[in-house]
C-alpha atoms as a PDB file:
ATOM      1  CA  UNK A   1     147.030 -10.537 195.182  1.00  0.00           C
ATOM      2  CA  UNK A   2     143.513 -11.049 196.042  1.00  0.00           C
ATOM      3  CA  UNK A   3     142.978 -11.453 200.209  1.00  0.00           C
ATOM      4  CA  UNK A   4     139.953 -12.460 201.156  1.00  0.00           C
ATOM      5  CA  UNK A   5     138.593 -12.376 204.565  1.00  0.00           C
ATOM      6  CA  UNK A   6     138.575 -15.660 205.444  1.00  0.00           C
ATOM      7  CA  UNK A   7     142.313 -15.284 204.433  1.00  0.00           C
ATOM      8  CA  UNK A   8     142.895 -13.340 207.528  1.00  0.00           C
ATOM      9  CA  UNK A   9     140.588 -15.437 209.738  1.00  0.00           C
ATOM     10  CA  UNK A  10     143.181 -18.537 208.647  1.00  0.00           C
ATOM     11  CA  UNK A  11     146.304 -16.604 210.037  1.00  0.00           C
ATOM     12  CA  UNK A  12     144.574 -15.465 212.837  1.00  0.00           C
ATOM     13  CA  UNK A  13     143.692 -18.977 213.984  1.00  0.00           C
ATOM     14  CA  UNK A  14     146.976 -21.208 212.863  1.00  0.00           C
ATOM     15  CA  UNK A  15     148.760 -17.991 215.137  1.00  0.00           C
ATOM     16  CA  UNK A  16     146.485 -18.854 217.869  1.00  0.00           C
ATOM     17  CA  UNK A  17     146.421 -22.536 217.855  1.00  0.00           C
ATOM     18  CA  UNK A  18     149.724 -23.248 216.878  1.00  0.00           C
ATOM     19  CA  UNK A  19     148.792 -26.037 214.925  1.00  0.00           C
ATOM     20  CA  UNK A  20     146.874 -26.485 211.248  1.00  0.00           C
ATOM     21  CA  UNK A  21     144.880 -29.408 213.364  1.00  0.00           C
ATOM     22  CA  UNK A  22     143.469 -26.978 215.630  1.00  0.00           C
ATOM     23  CA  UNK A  23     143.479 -24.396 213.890  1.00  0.00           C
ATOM     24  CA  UNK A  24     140.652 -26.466 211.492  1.00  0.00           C
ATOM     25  CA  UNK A  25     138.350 -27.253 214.408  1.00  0.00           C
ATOM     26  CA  UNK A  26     138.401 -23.293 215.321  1.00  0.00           C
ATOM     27  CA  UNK A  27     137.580 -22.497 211.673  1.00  0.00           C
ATOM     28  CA  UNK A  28     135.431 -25.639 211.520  1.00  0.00           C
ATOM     29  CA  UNK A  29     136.841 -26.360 208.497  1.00  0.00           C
ATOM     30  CA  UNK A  30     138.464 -30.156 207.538  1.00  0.00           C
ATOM     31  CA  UNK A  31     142.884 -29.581 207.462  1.00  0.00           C
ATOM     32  CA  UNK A  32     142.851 -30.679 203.733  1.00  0.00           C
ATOM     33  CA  UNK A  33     140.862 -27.197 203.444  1.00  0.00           C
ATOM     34  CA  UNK A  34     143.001 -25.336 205.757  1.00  0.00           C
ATOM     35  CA  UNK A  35     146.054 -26.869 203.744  1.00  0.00           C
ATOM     36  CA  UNK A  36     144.633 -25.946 200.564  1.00  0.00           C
ATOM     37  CA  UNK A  37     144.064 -22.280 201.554  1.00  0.00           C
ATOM     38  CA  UNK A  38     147.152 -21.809 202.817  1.00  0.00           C
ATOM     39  CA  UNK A  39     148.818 -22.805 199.820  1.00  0.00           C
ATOM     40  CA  UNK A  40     146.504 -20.483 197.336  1.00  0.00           C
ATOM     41  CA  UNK A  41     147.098 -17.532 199.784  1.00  0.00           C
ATOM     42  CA  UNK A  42     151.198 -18.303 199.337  1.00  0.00           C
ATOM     43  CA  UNK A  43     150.552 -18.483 195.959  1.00  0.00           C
ATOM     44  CA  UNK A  44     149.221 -15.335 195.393  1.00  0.00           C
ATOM     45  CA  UNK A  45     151.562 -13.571 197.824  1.00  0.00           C
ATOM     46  CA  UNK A  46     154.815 -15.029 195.751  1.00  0.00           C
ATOM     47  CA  UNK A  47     156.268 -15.642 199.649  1.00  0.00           C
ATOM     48  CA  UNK A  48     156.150 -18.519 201.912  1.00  0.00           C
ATOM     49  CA  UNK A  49     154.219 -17.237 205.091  1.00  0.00           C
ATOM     50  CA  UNK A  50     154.862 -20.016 207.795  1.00  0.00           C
ATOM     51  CA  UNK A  51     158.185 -21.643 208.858  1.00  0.00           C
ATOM     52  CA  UNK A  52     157.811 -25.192 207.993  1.00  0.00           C
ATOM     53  CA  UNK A  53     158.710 -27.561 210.679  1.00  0.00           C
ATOM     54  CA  UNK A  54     158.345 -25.987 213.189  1.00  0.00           C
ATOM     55  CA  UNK A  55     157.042 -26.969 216.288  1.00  0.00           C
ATOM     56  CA  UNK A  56     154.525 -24.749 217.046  1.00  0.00           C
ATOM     57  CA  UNK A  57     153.667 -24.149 213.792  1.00  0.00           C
ATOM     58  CA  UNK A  58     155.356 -20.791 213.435  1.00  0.00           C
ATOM     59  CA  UNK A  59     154.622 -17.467 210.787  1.00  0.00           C
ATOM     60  CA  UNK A  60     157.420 -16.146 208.917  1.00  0.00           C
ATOM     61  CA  UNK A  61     158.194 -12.490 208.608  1.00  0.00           C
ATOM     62  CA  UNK A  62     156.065 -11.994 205.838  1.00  0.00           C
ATOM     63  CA  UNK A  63     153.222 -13.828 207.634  1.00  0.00           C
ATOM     64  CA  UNK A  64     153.637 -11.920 210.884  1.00  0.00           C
ATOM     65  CA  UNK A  65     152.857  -8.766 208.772  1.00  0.00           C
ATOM     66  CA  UNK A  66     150.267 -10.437 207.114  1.00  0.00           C
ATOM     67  CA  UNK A  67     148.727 -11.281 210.972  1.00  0.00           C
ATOM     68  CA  UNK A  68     148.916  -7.439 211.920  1.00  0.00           C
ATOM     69  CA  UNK A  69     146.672  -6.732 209.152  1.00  0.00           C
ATOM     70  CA  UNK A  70     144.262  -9.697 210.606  1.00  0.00           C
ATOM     71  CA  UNK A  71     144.475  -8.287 214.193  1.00  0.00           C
ATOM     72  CA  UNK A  72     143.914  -5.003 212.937  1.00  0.00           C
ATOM     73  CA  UNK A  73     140.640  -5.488 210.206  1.00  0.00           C
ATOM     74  CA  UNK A  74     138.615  -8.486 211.994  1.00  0.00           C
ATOM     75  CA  UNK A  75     137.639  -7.240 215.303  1.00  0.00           C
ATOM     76  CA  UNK A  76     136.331  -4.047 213.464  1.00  0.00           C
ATOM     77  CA  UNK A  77     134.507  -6.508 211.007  1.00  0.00           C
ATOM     78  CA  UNK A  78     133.046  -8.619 214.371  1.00  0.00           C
ATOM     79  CA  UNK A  79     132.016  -5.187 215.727  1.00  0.00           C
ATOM     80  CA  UNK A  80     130.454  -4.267 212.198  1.00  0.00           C
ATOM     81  CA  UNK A  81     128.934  -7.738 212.214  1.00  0.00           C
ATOM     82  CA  UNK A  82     127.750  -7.683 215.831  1.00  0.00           C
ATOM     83  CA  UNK A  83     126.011  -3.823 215.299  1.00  0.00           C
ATOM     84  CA  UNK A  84     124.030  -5.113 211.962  1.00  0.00           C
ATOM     85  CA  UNK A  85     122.521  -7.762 213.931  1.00  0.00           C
ATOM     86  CA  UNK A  86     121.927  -5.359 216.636  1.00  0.00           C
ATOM     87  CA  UNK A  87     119.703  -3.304 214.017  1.00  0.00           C
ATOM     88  CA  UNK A  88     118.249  -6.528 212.563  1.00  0.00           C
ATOM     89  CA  UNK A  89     117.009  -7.175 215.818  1.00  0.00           C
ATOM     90  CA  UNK A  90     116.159  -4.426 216.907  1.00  0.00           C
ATOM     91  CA  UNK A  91     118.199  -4.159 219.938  1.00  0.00           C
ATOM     92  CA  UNK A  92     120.887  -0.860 218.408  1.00  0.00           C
ATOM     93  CA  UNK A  93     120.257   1.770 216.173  1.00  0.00           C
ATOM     94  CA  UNK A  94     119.982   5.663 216.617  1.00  0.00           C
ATOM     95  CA  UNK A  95     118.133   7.973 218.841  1.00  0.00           C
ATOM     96  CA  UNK A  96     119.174  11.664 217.650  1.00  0.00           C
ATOM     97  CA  UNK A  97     116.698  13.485 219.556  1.00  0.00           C
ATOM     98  CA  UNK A  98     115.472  17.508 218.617  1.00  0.00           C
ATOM     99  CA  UNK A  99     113.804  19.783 221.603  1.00  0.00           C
ATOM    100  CA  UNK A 100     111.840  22.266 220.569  1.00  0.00           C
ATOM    101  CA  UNK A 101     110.471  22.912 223.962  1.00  0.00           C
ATOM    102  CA  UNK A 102     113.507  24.686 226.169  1.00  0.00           C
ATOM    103  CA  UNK A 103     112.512  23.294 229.382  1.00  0.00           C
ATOM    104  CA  UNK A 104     112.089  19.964 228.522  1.00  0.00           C
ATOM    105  CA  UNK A 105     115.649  19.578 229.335  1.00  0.00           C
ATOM    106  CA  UNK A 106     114.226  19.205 232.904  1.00  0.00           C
ATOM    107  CA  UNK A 107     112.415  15.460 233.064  1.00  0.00           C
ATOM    108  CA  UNK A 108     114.400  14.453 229.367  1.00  0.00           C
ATOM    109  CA  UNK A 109     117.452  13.576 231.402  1.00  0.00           C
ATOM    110  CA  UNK A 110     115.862  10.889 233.747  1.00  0.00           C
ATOM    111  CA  UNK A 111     114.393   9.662 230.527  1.00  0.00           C
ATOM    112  CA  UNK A 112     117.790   9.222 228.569  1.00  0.00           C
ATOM    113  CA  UNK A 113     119.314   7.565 232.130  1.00  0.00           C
ATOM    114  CA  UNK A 114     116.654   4.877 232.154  1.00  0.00           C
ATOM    115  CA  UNK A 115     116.988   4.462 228.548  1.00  0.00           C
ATOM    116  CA  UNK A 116     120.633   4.481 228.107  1.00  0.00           C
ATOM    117  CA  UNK A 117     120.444   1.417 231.147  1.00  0.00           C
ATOM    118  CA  UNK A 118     117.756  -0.698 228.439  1.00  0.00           C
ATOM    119  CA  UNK A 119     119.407  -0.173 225.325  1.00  0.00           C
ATOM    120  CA  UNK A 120     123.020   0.642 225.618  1.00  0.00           C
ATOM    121  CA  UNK A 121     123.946  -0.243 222.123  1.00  0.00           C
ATOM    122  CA  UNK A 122     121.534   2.608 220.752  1.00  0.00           C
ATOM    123  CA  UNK A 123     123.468   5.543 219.909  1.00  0.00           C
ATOM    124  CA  UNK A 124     121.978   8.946 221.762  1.00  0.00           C
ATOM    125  CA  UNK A 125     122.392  12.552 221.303  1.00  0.00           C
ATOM    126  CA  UNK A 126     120.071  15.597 222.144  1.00  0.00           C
ATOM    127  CA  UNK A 127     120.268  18.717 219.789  1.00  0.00           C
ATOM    128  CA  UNK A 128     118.246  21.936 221.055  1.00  0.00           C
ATOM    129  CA  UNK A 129     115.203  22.019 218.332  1.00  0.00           C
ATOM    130  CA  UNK A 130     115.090  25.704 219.082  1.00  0.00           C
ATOM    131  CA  UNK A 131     118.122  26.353 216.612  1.00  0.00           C
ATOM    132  CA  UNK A 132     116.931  24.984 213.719  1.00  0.00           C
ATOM    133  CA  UNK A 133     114.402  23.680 211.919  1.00  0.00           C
ATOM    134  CA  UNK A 134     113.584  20.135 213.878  1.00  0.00           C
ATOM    135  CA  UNK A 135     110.527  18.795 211.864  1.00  0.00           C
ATOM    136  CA  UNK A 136     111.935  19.083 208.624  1.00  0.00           C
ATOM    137  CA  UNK A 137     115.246  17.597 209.948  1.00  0.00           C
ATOM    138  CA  UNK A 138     113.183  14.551 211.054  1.00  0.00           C
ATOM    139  CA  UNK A 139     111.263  13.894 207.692  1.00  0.00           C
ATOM    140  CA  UNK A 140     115.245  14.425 206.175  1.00  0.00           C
ATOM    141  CA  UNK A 141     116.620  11.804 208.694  1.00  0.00           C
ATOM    142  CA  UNK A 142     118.678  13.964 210.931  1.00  0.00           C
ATOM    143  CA  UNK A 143     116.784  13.645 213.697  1.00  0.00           C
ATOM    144  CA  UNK A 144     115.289  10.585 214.961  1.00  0.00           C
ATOM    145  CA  UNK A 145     112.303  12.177 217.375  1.00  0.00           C
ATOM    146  CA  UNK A 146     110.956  15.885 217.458  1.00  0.00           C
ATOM    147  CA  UNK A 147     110.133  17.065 221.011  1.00  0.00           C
ATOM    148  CA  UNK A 148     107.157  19.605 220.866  1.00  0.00           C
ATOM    149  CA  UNK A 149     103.714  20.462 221.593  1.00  0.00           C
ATOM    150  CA  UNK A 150     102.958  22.276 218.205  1.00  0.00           C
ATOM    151  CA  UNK A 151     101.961  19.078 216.222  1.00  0.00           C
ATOM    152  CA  UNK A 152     101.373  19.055 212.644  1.00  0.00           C
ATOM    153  CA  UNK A 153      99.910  17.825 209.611  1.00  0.00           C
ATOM    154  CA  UNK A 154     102.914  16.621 208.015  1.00  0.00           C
ATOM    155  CA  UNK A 155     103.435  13.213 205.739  1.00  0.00           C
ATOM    156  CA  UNK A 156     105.231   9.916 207.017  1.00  0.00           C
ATOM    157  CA  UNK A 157     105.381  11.761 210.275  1.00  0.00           C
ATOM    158  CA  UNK A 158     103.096  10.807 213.517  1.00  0.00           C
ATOM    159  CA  UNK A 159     102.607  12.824 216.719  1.00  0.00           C
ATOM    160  CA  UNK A 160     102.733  10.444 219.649  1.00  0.00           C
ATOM    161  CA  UNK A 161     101.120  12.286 222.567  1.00  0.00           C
ATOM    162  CA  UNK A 162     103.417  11.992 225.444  1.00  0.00           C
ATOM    163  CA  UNK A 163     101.494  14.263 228.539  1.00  0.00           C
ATOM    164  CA  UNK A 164      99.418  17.160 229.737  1.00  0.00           C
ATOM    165  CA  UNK A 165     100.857  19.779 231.469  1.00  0.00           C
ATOM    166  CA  UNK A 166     100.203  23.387 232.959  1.00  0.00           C
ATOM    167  CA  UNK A 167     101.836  26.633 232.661  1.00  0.00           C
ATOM    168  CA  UNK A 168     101.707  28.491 235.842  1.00  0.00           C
ATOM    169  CA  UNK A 169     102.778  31.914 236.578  1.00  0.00           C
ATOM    170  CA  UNK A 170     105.547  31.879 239.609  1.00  0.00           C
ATOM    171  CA  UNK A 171     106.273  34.721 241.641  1.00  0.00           C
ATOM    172  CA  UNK A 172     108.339  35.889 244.900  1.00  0.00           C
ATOM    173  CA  UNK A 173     105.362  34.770 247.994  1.00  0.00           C
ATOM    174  CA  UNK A 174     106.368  38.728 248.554  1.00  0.00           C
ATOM    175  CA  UNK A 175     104.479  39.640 245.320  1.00  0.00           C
ATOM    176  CA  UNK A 176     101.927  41.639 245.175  1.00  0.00           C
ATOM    177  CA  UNK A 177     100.135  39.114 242.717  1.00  0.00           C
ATOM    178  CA  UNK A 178     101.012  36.172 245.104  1.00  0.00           C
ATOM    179  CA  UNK A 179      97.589  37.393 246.873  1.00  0.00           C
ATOM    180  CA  UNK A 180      95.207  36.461 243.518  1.00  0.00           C
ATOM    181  CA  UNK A 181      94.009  33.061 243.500  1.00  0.00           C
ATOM    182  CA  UNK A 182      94.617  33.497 239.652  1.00  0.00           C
ATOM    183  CA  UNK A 183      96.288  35.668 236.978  1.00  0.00           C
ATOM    184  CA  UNK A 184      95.373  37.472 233.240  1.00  0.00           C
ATOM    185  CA  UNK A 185      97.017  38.875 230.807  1.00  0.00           C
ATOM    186  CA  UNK A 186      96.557  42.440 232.297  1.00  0.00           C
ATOM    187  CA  UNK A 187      98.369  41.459 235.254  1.00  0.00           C
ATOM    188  CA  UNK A 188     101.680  41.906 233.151  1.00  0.00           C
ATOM    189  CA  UNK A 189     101.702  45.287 231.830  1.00  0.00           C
ATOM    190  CA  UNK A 190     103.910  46.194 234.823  1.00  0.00           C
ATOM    191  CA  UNK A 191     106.295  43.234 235.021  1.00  0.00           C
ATOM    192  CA  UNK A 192     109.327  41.948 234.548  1.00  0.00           C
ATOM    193  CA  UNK A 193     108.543  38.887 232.588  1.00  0.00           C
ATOM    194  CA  UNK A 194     111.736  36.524 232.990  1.00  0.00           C
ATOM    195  CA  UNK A 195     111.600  33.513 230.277  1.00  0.00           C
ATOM    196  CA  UNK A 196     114.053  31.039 228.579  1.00  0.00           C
ATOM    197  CA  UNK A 197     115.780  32.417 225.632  1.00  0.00           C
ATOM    198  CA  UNK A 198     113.563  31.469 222.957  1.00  0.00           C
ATOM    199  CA  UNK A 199     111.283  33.365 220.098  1.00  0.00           C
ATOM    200  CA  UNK A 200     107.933  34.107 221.881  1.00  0.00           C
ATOM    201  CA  UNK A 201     106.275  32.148 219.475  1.00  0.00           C
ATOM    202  CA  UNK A 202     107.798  29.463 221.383  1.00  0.00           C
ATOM    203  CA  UNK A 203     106.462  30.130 225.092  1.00  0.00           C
ATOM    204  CA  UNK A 204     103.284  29.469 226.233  1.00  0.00           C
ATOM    205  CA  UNK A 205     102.325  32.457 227.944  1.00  0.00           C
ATOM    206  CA  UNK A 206     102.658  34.911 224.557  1.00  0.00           C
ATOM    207  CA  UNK A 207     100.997  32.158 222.579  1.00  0.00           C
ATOM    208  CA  UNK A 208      98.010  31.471 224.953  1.00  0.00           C
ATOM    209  CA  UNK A 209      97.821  34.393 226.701  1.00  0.00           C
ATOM    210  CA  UNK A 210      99.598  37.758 226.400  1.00  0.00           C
ATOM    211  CA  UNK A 211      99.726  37.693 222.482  1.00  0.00           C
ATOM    212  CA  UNK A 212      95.803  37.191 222.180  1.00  0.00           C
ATOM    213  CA  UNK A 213      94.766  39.628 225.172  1.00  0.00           C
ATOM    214  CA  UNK A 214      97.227  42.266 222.845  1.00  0.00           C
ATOM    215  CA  UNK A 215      99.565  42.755 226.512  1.00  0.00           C
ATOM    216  CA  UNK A 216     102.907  43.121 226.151  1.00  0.00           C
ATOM    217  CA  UNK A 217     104.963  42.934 229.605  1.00  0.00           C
ATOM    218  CA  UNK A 218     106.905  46.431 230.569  1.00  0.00           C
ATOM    219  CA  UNK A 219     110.560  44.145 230.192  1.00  0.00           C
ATOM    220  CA  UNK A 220     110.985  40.529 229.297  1.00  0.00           C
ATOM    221  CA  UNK A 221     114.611  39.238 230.457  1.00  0.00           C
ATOM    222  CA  UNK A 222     115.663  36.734 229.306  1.00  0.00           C
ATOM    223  CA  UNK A 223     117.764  33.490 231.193  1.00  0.00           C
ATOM    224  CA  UNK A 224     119.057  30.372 230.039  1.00  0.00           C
ATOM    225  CA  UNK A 225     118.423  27.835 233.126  1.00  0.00           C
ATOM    226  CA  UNK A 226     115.821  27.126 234.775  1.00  0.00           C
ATOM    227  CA  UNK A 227     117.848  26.903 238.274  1.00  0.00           C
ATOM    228  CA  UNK A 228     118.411  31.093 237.451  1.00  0.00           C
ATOM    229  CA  UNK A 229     114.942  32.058 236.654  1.00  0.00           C
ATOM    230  CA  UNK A 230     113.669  30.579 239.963  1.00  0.00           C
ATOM    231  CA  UNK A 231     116.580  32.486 241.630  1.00  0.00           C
ATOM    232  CA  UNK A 232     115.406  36.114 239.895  1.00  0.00           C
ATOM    233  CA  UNK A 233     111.802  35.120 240.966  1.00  0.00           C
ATOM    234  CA  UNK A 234     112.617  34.322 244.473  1.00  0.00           C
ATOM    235  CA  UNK A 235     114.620  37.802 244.924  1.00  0.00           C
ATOM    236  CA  UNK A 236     111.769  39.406 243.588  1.00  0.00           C
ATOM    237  CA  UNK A 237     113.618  40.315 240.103  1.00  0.00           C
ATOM    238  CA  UNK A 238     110.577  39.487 238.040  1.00  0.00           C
ATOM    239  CA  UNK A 239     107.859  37.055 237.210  1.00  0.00           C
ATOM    240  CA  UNK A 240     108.044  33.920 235.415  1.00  0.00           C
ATOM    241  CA  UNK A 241     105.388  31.188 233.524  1.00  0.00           C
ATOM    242  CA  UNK A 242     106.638  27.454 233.864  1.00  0.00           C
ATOM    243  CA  UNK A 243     105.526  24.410 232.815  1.00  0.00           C
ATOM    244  CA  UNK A 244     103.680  23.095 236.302  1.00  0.00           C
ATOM    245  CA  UNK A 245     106.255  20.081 236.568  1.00  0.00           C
ATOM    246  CA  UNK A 246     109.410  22.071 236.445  1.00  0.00           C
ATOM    247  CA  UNK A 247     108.303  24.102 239.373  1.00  0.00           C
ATOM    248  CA  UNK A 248     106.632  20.886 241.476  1.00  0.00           C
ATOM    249  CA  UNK A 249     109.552  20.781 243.587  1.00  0.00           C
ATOM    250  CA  UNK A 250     109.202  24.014 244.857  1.00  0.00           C
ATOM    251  CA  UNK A 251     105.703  24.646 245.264  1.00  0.00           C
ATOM    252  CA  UNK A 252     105.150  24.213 249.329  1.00  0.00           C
ATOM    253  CA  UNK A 253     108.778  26.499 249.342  1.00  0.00           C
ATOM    254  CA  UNK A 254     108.279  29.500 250.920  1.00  0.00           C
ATOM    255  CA  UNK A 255     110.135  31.450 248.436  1.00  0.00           C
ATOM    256  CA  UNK A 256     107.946  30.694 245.986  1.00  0.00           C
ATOM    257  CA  UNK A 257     103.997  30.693 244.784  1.00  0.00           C
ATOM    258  CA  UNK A 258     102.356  29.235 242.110  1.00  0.00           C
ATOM    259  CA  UNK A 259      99.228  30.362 240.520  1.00  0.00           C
ATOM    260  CA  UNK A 260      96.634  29.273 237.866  1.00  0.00           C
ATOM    261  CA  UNK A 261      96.673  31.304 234.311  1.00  0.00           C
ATOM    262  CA  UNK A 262      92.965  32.375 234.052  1.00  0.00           C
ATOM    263  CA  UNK A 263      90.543  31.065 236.379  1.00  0.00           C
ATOM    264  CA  UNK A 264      89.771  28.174 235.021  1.00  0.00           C
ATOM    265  CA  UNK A 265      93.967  27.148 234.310  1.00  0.00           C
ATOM    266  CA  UNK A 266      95.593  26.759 230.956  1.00  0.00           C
ATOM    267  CA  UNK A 267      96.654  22.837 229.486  1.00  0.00           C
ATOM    268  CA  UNK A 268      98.785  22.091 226.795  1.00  0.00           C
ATOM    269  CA  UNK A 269      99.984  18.650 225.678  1.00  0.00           C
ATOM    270  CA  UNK A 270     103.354  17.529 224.846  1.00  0.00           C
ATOM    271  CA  UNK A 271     104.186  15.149 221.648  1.00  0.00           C
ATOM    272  CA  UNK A 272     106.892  13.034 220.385  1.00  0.00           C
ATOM    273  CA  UNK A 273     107.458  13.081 216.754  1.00  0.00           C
ATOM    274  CA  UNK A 274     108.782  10.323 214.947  1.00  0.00           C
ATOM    275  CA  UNK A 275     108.877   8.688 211.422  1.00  0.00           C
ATOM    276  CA  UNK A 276     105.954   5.805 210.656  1.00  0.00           C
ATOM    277  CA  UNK A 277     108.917   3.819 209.669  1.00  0.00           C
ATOM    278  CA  UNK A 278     110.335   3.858 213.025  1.00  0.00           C
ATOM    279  CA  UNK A 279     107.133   3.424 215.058  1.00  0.00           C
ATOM    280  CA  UNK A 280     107.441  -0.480 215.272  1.00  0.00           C
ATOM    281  CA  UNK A 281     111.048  -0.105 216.249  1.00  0.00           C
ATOM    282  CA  UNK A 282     111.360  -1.735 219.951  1.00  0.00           C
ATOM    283  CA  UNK A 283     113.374   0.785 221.451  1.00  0.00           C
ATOM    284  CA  UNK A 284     111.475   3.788 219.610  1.00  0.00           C
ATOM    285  CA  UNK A 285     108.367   2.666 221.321  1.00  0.00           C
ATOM    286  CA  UNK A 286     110.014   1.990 224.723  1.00  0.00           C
ATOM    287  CA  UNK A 287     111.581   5.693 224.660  1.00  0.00           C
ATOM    288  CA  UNK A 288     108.061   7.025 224.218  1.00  0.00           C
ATOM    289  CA  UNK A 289     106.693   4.752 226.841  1.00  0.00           C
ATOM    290  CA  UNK A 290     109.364   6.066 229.634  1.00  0.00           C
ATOM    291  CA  UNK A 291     108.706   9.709 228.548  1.00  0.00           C
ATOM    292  CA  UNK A 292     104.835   9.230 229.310  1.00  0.00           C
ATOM    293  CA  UNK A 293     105.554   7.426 232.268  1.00  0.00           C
ATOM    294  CA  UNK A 294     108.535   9.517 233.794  1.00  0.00           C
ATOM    295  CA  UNK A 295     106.338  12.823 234.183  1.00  0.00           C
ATOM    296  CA  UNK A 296     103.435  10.952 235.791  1.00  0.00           C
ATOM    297  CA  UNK A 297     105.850   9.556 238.332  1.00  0.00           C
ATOM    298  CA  UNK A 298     107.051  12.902 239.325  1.00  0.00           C
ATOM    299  CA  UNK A 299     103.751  14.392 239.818  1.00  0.00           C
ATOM    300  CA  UNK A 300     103.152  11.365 242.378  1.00  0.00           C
ATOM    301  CA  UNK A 301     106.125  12.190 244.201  1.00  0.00           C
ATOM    302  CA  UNK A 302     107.573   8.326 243.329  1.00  0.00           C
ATOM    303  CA  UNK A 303     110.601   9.856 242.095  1.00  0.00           C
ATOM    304  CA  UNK A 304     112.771  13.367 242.544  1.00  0.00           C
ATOM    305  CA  UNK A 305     113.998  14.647 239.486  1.00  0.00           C
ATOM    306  CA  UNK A 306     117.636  14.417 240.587  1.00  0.00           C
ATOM    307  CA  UNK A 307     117.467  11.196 242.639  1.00  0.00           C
ATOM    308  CA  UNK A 308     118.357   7.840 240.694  1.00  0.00           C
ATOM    309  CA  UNK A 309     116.268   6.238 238.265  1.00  0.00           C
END
């Protein structure tokens, strides 16, 4: 036997009106119709699905089975109906999102809230860029937008500046370096450089400073969070280089002081990569908007980065 979807749409209704007359109007759809696909549906089954006069029109055994297949395959064909049109519209899709900056993590969550609240039918996931190779995941379709600030040349792929930030170096206020109104690369030779667990051609202050200048720390220790480094630089453990807006919160903190890298700072800019086929996409756009905008609000003190957004 051949069943057809509008098959199981016809059971569905006749069960919930009760009535062929009814049951029409839901299908919109004249009773001769209704009649004629209900006999063409018995047909092919070789069994009589509805108990004939009976008032409400009631389904025999065979068409109660026949209804728990309905119940069962329709609403996942609505929701399969309902998330197409989402995508034709432009209102669901997929956000698979690669970091290749570790602390990024830090003002990426506020982002995701406020976009999750605009756009709850788009699917989101982050995967740490750091573990594998993000851009070429992107151009393959794995990803959906590359986090970094290491754009590149690279075809059917655009770099969609998001902000400027600074590394600074952070140290204990008991430091003997917390009395410079700067720091170089010589200052390091005899510290305990704490940083996230990442190569060091992924951290700023190898790439743009220590790696150049040919310094190499006496230990580099190595910490996951962000919350822990800040803890080891506060006890005096060591000396870390953040990103200026992770450490905002705690620059008038006692604990803590924050200090240029050269005399004359260091500024590095921060990119979302995407596909040029998914630039036009509404909600593509309106993730890179809130991750320029997020940022700026933090350095203006309109927003905490653990308060609600």
């Amino acid at each position: 036997m051949h069943i057809e979807l509008r098959h199981l749409r016809t059971i569905r209704a006749i069960h919930q009106a009760g009535g062929i007359a009814r049951a029409a109007d839901m299908l919109h759809i004249t009773q001769s119709a209704l009649s004629h696909q209900i006999k063409g549906l018995e047909d092919q089954a070789g069994v009589e699905l509805f108990v004939r006069r009976s008032k409400p029109l009631k389904l025999s055994a065979a068409g109660q089975r026949l209804l728990r297949v309905a119940e069962k395959v329709l609403p996942e064909i609505e929701a399969l109906e309902g998330e197409f049109g989402g995508l034709r519209q432009g209102s669901a899709g997929r956000m698979h999102i690669a970091i290749e900056c570790h602390a990024c993590f830090e003002w990426l969550f506020p982002v995701l809230e406020r976009f999750r609240k605009a756009w709850p039918e788009v699917d989101v996931d982050i995967r740490p860029g750091l573990a594998f190779d993000a851009l070429p995941a992107l151009r393959k379709e794995e990803v959906d937008l590359v986090v970094s600030s290491d754009p590149e040349e690279l075809q059917g792929i655009e770099f969609k500046p998001l902000f400027d930030y600074e590394p600074v170096f952070v140290a204990s206020s008991q430091h003997p370096l917390a009395q410079k109104t700067f720091v170089e690369a010589d200052d390091f030779r005899d510290e305990t450089l704490i940083t996230y667990p990442v190569d060091r051609s992924r951290l700023d202050v190898f790439t743009e400073l220590l790696s150049p200048a040919k310094v190499e720390p006496r230990a580099v220790r190595q910490v996951e969070l962000t919350a822990v480094i800040l803890l080891l630089v506060a006890s005096n453990r060591g000396v870390a280089v953040l990103p200026d807006w992770v450490v905002r919160e705690v620059r008038t903190s006692s604990d803590f002081v924050t200090r240029p890298i050269t005399e004359n700072g260091l500024t590095k800019r921060l990119y979302a990569a995407i596909r040029e086929d998914d630039a036009d996409k509404p909600y593509v756009a309106h993730l890179v908007r809130l991750a320029r905008e997020i940022p700026v609000r933090l350095q203006r003190g309109e927003l905490g980065r653990q308060g609600p957004l």
